[in-house]
PDB file of N, CA and C in Angstrom:
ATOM      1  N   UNK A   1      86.890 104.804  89.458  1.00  0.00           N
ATOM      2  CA  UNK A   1      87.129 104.268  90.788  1.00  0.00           C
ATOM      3  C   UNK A   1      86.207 103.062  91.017  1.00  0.00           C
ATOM      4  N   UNK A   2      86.855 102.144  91.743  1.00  0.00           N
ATOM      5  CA  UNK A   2      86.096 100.762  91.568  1.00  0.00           C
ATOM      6  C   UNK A   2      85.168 101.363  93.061  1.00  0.00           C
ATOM      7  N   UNK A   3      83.938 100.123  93.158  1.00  0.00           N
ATOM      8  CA  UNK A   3      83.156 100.367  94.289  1.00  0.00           C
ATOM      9  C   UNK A   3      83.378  99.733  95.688  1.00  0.00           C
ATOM     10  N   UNK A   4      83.160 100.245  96.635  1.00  0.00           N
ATOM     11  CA  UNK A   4      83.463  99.624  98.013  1.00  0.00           C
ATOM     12  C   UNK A   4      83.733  98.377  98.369  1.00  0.00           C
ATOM     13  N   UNK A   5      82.966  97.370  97.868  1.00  0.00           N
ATOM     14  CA  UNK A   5      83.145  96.076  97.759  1.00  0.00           C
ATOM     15  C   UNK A   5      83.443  95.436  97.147  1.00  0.00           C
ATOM     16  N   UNK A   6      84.413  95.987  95.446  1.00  0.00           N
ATOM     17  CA  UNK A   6      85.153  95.556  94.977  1.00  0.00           C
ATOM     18  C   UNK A   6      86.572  96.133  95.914  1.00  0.00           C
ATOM     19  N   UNK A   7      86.815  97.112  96.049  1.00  0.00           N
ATOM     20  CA  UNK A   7      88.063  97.378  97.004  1.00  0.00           C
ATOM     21  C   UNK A   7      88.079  96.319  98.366  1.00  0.00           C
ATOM     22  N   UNK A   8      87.102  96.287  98.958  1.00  0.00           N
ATOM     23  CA  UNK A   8      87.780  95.684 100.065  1.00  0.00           C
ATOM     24  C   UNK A   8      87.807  94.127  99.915  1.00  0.00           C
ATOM     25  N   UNK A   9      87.128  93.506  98.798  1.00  0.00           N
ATOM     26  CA  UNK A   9      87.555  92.551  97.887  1.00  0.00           C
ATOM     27  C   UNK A   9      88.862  92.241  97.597  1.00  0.00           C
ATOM     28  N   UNK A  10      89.671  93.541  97.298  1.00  0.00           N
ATOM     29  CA  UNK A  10      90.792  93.639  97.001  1.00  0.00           C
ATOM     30  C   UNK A  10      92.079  93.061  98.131  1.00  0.00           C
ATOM     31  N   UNK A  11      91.448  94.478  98.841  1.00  0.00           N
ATOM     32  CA  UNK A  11      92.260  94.619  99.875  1.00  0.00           C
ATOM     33  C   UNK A  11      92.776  93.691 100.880  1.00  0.00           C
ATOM     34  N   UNK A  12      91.390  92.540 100.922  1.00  0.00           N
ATOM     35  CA  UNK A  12      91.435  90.968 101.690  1.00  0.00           C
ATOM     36  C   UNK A  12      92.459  90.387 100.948  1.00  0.00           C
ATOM     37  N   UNK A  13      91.958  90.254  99.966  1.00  0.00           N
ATOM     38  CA  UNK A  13      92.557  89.201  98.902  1.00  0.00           C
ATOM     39  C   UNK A  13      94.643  89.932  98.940  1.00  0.00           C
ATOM     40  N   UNK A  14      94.351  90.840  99.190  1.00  0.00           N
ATOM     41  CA  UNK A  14      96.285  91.565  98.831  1.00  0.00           C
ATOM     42  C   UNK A  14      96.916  91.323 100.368  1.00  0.00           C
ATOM     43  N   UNK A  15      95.963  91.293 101.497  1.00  0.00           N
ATOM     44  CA  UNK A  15      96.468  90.551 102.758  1.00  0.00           C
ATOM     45  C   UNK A  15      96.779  89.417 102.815  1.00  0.00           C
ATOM     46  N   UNK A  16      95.962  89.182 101.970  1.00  0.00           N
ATOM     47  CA  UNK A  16      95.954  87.165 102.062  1.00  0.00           C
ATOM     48  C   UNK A  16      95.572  86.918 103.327  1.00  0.00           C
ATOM     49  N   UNK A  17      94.456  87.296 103.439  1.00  0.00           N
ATOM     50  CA  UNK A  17      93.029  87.464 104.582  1.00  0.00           C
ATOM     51  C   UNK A  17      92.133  86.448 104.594  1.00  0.00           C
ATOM     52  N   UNK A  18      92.135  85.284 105.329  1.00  0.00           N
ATOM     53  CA  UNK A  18      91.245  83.883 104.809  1.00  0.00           C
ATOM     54  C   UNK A  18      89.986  84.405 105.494  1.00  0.00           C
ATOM     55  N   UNK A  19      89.055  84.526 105.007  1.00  0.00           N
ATOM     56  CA  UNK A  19      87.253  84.724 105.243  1.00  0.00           C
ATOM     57  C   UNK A  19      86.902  83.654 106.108  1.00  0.00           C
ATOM     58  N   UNK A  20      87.670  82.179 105.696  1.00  0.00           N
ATOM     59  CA  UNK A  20      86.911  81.343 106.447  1.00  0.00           C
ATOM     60  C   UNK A  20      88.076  81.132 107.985  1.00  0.00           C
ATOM     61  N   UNK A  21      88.427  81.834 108.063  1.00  0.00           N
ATOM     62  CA  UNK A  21      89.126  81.820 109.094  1.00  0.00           C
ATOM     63  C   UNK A  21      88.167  82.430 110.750  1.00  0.00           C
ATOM     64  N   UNK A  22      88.050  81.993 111.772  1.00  0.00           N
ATOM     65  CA  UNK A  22      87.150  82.175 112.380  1.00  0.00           C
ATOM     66  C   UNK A  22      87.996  82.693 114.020  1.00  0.00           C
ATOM     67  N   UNK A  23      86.849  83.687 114.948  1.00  0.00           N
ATOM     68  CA  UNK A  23      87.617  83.988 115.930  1.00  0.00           C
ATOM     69  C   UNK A  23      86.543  83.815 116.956  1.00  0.00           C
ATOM     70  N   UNK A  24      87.018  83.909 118.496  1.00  0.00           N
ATOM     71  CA  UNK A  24      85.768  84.036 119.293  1.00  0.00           C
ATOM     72  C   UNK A  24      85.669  85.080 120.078  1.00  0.00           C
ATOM     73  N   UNK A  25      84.358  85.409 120.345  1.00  0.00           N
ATOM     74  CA  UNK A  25      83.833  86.391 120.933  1.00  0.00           C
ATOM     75  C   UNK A  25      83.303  86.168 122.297  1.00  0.00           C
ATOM     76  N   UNK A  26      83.702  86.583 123.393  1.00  0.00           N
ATOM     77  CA  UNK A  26      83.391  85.961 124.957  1.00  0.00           C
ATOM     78  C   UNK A  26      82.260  87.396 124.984  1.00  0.00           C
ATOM     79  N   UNK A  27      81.644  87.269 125.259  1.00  0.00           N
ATOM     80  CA  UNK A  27      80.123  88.167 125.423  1.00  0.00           C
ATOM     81  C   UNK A  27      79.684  87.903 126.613  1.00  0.00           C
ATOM     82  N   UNK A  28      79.775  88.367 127.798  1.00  0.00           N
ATOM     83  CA  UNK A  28      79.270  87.967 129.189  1.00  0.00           C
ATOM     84  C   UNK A  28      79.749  86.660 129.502  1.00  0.00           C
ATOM     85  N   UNK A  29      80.411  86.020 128.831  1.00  0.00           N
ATOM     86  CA  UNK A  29      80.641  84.435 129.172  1.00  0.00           C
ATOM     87  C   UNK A  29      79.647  83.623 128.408  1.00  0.00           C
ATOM     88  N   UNK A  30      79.623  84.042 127.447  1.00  0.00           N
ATOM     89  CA  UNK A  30      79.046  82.855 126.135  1.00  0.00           C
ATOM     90  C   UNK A  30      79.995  83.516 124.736  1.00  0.00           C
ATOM     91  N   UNK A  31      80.030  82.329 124.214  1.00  0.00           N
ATOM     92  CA  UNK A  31      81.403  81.929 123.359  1.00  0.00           C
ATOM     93  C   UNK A  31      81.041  82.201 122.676  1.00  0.00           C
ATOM     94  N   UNK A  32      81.107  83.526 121.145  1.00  0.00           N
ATOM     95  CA  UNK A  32      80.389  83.389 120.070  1.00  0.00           C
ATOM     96  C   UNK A  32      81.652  83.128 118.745  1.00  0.00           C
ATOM     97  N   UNK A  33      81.167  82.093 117.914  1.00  0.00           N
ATOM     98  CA  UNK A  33      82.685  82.236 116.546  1.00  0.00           C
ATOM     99  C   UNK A  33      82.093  82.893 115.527  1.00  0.00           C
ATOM    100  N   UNK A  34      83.122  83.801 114.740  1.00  0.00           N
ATOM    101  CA  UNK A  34      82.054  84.508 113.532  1.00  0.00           C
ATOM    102  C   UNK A  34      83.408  84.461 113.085  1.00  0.00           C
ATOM    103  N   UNK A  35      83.292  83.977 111.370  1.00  0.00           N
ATOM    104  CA  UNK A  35      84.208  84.059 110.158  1.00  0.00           C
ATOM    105  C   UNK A  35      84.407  85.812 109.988  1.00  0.00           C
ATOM    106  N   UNK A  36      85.646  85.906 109.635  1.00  0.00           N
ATOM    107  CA  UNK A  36      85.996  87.279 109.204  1.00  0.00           C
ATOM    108  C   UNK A  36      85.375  87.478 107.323  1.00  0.00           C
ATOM    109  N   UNK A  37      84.672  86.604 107.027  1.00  0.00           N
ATOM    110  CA  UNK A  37      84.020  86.674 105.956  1.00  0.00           C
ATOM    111  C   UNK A  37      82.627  87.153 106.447  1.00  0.00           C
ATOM    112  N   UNK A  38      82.493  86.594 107.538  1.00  0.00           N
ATOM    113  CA  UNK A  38      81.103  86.981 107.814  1.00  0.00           C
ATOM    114  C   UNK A  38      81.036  88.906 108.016  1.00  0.00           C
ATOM    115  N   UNK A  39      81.668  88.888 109.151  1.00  0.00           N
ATOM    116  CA  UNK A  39      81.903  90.100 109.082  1.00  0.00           C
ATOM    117  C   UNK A  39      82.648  91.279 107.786  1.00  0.00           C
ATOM    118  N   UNK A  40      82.934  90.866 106.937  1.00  0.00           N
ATOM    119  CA  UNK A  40      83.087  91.162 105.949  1.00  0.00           C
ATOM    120  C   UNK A  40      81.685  91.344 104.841  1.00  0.00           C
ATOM    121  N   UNK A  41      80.527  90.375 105.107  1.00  0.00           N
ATOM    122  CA  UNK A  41      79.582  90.560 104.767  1.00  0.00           C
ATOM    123  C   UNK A  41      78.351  91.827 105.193  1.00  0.00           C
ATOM    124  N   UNK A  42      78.855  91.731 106.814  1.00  0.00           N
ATOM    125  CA  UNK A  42      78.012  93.221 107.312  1.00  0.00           C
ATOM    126  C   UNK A  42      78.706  93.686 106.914  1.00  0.00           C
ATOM    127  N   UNK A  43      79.886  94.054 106.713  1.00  0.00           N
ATOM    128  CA  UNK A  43      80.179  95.605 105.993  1.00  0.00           C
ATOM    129  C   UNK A  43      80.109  95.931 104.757  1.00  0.00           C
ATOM    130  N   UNK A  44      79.617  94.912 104.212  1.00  0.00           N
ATOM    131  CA  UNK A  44      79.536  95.400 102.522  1.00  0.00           C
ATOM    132  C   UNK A  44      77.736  95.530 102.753  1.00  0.00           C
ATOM    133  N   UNK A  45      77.121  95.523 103.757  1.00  0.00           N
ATOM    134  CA  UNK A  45      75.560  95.203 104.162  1.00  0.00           C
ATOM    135  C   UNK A  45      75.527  96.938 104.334  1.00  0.00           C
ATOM    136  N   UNK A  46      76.126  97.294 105.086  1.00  0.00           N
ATOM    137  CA  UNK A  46      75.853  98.584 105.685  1.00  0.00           C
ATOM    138  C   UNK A  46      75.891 100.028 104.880  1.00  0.00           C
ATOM    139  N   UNK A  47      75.747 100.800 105.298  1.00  0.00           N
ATOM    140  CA  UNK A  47      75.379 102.151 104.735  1.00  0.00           C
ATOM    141  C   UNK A  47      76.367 102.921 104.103  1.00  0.00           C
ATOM    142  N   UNK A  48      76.506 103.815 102.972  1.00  0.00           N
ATOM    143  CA  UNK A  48      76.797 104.470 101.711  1.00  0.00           C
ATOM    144  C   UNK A  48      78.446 105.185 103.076  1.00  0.00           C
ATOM    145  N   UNK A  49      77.296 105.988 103.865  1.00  0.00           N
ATOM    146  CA  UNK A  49      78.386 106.797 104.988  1.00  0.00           C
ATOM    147  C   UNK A  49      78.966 105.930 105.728  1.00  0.00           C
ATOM    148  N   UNK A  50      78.717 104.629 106.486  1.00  0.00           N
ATOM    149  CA  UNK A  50      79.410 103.902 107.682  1.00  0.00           C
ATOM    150  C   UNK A  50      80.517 102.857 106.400  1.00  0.00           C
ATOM    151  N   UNK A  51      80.512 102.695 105.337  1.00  0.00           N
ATOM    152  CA  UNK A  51      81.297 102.287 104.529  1.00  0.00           C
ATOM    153  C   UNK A  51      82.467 103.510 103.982  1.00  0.00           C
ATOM    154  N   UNK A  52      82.354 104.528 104.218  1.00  0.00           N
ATOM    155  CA  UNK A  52      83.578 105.614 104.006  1.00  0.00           C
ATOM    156  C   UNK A  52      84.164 105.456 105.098  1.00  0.00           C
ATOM    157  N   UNK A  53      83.570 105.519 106.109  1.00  0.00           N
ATOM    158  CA  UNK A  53      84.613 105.518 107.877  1.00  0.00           C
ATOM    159  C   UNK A  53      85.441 104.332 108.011  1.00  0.00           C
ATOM    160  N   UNK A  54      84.575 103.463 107.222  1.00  0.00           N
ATOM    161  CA  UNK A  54      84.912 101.759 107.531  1.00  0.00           C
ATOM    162  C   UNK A  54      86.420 101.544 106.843  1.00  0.00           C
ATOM    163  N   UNK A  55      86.417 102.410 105.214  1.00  0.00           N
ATOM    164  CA  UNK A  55      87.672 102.681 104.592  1.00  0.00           C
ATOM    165  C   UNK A  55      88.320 103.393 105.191  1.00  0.00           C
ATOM    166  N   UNK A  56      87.907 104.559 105.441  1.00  0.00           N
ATOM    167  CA  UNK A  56      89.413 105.198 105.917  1.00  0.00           C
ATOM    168  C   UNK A  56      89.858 104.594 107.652  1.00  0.00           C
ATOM    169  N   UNK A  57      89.257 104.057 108.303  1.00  0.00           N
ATOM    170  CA  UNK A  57      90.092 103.304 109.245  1.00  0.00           C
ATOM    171  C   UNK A  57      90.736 102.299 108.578  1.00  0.00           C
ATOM    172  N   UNK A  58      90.347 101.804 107.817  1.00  0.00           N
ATOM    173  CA  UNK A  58      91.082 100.476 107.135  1.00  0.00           C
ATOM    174  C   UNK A  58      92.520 101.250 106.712  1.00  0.00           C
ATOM    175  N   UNK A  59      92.331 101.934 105.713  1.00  0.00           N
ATOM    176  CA  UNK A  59      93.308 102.280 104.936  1.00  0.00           C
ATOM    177  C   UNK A  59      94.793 103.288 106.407  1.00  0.00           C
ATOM    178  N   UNK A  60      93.882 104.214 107.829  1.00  0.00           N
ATOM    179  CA  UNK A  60      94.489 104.084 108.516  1.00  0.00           C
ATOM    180  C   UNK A  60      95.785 102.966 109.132  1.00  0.00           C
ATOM    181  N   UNK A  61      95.154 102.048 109.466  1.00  0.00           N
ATOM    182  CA  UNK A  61      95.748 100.663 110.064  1.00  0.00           C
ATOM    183  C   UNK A  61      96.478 100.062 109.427  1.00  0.00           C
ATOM    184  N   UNK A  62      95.998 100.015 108.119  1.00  0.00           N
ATOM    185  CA  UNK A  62      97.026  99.671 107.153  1.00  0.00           C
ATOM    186  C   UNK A  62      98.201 100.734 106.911  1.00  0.00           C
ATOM    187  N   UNK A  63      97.933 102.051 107.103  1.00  0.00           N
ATOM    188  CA  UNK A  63      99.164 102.620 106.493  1.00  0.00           C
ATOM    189  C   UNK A  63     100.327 102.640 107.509  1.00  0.00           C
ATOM    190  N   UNK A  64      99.584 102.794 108.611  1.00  0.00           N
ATOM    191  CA  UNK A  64     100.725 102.370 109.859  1.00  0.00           C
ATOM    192  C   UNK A  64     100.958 101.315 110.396  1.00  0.00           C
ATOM    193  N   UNK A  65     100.514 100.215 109.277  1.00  0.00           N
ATOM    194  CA  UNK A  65     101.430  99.022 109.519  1.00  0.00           C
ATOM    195  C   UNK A  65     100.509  98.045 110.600  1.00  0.00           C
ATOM    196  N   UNK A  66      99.740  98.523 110.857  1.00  0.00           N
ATOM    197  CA  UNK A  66      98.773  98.082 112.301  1.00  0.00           C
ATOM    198  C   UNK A  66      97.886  96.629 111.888  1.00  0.00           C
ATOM    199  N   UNK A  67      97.293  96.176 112.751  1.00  0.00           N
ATOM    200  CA  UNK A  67      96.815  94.825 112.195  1.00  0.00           C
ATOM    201  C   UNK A  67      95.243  94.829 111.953  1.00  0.00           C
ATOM    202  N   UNK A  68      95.298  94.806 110.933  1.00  0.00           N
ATOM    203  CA  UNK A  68      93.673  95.291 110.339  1.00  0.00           C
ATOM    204  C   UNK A  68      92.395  94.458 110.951  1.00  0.00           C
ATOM    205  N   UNK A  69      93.403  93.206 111.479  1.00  0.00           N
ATOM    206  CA  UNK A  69      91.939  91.777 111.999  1.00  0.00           C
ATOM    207  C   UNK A  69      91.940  92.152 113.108  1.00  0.00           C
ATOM    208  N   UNK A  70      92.434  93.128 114.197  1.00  0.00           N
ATOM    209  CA  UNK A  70      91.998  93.364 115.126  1.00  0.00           C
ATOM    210  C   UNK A  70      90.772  94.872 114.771  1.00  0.00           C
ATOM    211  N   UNK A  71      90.677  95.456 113.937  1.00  0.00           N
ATOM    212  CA  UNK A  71      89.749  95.884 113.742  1.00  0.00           C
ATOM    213  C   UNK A  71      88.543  95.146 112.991  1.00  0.00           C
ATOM    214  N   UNK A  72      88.508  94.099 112.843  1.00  0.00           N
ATOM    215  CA  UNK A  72      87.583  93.107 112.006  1.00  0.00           C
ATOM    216  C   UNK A  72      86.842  92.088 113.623  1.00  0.00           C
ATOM    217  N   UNK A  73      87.480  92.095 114.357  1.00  0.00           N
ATOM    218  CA  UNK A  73      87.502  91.592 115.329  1.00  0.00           C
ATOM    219  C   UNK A  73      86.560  92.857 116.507  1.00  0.00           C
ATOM    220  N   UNK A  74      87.265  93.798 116.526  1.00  0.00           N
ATOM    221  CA  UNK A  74      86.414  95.194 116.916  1.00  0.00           C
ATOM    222  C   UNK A  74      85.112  94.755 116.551  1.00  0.00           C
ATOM    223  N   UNK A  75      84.604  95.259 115.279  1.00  0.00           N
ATOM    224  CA  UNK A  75      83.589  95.275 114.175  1.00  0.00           C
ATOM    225  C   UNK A  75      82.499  93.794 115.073  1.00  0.00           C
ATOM    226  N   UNK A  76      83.216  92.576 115.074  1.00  0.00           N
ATOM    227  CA  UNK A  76      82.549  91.789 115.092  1.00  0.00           C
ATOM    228  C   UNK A  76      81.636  91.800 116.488  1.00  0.00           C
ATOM    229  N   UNK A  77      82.842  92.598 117.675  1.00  0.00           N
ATOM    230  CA  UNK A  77      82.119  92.260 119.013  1.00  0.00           C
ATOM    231  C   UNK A  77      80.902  93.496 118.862  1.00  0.00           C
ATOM    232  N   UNK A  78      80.715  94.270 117.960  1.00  0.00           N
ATOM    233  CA  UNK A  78      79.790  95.300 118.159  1.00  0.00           C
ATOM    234  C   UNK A  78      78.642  94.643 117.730  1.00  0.00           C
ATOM    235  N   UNK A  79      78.727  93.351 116.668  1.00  0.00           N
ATOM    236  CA  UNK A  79      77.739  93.158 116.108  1.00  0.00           C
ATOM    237  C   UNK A  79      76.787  92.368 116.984  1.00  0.00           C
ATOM    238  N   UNK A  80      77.620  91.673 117.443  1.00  0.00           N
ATOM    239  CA  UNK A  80      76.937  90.995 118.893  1.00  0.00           C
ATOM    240  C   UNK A  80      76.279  91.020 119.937  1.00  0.00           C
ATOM    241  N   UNK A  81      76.970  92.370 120.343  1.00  0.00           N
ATOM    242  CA  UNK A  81      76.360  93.422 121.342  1.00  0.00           C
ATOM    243  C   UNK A  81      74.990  93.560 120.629  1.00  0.00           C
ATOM    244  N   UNK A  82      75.042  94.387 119.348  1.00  0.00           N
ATOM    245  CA  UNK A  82      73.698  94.745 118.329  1.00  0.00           C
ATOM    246  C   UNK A  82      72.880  93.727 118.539  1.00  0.00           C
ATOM    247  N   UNK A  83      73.148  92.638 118.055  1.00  0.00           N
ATOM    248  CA  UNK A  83      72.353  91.603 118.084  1.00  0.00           C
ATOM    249  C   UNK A  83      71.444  90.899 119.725  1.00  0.00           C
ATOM    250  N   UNK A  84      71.906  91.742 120.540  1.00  0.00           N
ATOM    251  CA  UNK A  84      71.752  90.987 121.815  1.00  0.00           C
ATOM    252  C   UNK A  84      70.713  92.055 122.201  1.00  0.00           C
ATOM    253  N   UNK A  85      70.906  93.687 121.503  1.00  0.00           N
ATOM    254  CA  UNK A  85      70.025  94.516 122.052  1.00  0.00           C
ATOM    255  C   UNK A  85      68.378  94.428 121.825  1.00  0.00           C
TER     256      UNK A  85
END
């Protein structure tokens, strides 16, 4: 079995998921842009356990067809929040 970040390596790349593709984040009324690469980078950053949850929601969303960049988008406004605490 390949490792976490060769799969979701994969999994971008089989979406045809551009990294440098960028979104914004309204946070109280300040504008933040973060690449879905970026955020792709905290999650290959994070922990052994929050990288199993991270797959099986993925692989969720994906199986029902659902749109995976709104969970990449999720992901990102948390990081922000994090970052602000």
């Amino acid at each position: 079995m390949t490792n976490f970040n060769e799969w979701l390596d994969t999994f971008v790349e089989e979406k045809n998921i551009d990294i440098h593709d960028t979104f914004e984040i309204d946070r109280n009324g300040s504008f933040n842009i973060i690449s879905y690469g970026a955020i792709l980078d905290h999650i290959k950053a994070t922990t052994k356990e929050e990288k199993a949850k991270i797959k099986n929601i993925i692989v969720h969303i994906d199986f029902n067809n659902g749109n995976v960049l709104d969970f990449f988008r999720h992901l990102g406004q948390a990081l922000i929040e994090r970052s602000e605490a």
